[in-house]
C-alpha atoms as a PDB file:
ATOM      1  CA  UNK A   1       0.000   0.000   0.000  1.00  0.00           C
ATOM      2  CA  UNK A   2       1.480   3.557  -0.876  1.00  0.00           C
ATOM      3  CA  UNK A   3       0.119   7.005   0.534  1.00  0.00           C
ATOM      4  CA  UNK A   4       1.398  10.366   0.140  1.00  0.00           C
ATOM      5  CA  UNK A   5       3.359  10.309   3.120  1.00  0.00           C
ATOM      6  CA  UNK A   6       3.092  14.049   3.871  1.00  0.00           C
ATOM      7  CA  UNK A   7      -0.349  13.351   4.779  1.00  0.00           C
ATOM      8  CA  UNK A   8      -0.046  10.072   6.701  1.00  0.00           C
ATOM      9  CA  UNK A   9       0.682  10.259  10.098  1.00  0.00           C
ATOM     10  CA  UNK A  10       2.046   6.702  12.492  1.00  0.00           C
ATOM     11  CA  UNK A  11      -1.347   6.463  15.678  1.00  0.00           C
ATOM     12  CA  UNK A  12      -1.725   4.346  18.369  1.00  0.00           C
ATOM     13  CA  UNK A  13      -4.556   4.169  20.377  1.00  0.00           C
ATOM     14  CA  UNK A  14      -8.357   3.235  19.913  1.00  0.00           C
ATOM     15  CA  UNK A  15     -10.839   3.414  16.819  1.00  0.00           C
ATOM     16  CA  UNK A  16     -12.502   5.434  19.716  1.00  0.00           C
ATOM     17  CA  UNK A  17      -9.909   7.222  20.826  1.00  0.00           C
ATOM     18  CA  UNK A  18      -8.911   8.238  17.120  1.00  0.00           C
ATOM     19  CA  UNK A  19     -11.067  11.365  16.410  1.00  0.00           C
ATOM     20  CA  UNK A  20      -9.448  13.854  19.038  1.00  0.00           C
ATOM     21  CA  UNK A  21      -6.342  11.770  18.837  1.00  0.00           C
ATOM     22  CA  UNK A  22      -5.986  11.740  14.983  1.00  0.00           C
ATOM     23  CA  UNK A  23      -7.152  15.718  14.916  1.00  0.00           C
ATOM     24  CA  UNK A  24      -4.386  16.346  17.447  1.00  0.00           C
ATOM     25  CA  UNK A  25      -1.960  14.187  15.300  1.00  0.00           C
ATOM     26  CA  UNK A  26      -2.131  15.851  12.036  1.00  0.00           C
ATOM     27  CA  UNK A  27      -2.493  19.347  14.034  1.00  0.00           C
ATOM     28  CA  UNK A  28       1.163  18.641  14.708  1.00  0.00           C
ATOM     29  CA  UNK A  29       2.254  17.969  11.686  1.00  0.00           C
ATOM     30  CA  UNK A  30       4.508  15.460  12.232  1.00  0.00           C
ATOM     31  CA  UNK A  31       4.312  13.163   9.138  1.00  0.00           C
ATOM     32  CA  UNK A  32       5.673   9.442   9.173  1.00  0.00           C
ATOM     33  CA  UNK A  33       9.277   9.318   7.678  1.00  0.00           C
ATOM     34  CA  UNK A  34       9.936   7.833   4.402  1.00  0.00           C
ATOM     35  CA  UNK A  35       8.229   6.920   1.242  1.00  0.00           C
ATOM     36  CA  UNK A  36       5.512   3.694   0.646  1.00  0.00           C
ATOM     37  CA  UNK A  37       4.863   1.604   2.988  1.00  0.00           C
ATOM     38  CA  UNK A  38       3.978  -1.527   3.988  1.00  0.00           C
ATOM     39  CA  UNK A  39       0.962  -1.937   6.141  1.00  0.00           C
ATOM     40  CA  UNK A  40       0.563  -4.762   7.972  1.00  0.00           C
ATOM     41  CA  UNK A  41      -1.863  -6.012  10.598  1.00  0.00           C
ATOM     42  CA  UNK A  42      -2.249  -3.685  13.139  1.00  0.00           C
ATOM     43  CA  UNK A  43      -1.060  -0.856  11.843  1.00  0.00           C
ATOM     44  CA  UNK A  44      -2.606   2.384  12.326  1.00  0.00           C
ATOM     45  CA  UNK A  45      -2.622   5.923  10.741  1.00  0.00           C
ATOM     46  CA  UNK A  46      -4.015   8.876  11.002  1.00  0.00           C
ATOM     47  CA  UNK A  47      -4.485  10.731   7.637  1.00  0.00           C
ATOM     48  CA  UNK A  48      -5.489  14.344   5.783  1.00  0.00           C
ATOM     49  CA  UNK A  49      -7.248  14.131   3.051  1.00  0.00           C
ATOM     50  CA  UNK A  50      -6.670  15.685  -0.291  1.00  0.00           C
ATOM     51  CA  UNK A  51      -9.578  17.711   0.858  1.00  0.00           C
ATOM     52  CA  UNK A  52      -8.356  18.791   4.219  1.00  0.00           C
ATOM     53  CA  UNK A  53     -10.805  15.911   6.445  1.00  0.00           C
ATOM     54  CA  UNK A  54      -9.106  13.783   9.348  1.00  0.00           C
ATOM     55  CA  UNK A  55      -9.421  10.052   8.934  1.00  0.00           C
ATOM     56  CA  UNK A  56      -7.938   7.056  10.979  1.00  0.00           C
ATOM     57  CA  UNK A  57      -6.896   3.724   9.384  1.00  0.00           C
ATOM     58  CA  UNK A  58      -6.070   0.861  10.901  1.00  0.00           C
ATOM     59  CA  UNK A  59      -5.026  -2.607   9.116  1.00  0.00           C
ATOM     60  CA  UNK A  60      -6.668  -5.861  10.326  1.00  0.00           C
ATOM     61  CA  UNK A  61      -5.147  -8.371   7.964  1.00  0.00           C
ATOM     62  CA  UNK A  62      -2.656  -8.379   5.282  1.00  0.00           C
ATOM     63  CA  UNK A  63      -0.710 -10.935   2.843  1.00  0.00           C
ATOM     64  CA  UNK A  64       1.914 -10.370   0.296  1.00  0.00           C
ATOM     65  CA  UNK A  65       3.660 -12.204  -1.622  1.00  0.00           C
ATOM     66  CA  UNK A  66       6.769 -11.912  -4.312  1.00  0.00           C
ATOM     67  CA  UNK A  67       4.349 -11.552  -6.994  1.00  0.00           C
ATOM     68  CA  UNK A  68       2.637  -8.516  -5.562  1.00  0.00           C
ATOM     69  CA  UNK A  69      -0.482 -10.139  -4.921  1.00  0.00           C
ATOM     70  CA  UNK A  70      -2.345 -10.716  -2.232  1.00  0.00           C
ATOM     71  CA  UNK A  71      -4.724  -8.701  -0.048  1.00  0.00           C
ATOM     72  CA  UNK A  72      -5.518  -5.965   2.804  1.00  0.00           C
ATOM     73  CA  UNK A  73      -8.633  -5.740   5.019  1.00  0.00           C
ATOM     74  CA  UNK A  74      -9.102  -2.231   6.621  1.00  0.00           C
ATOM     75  CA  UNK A  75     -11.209  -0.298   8.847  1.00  0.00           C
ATOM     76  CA  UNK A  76     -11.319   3.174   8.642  1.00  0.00           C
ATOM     77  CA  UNK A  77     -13.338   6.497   9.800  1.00  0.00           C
ATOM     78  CA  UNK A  78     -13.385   9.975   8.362  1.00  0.00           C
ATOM     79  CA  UNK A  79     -14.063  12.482  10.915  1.00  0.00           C
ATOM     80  CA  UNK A  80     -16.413  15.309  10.136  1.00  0.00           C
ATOM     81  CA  UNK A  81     -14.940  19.253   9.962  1.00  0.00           C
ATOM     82  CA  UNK A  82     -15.482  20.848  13.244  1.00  0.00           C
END
C-alpha cells in the first residue's frame, strides 16, 4: 500500500480514541518518515485528506507475496470538519 506520506501520520490508540487523537496528530504535523509503505496487521494511521478531512486507518489483515499479490482488510473512519 502507498500514501502520500506528507499526509499520513504513524497512531496508536483506539478506533474510539482516534477522532481527538488523529485531529491532534495531524495538528502537529509530524508526518511518518519515508516513502511507501507496507501496512501490515495492526497498523494504524491517522491521515489528511486531499480535501483537508481527518481520517484514521487501521489494518486488520494483510498478505503479500513476491508476486505482488495478495490482499488488505481495513477499517477506517473519516471524521467530520469541526
Amino acid at each position: 500500500m502507498a500514501a502520500n506520506r506528507s499526509a499520513m501520520y504513524y497512531f496508536s490508540g483506539t478506533e474510539n480514541e482516534a477522532k481527538a487523537g488523529c485531529s491532534k496528530t495531524v495538528a502537529n504535523d509530524t508526518p511518518a518518515p519515508g516513502g511507501a509503505t507496507a501496512v501490515s496487521a495492526g497498523g494504524q494511521f491517522c491521515i489528511r485528506t486531499s480535501d483537508g478531512r481527518i481520517g484514521w486507518i487501521s489494518c486488520n489483515d494483510a498478505e503479500y507475496n513476491s508476486s505482488r499479490t495478495g490482499y488488505i482488510v481495513l477499517n477506517y473512519r473519516l471524521f467530520d470538519q469541526e
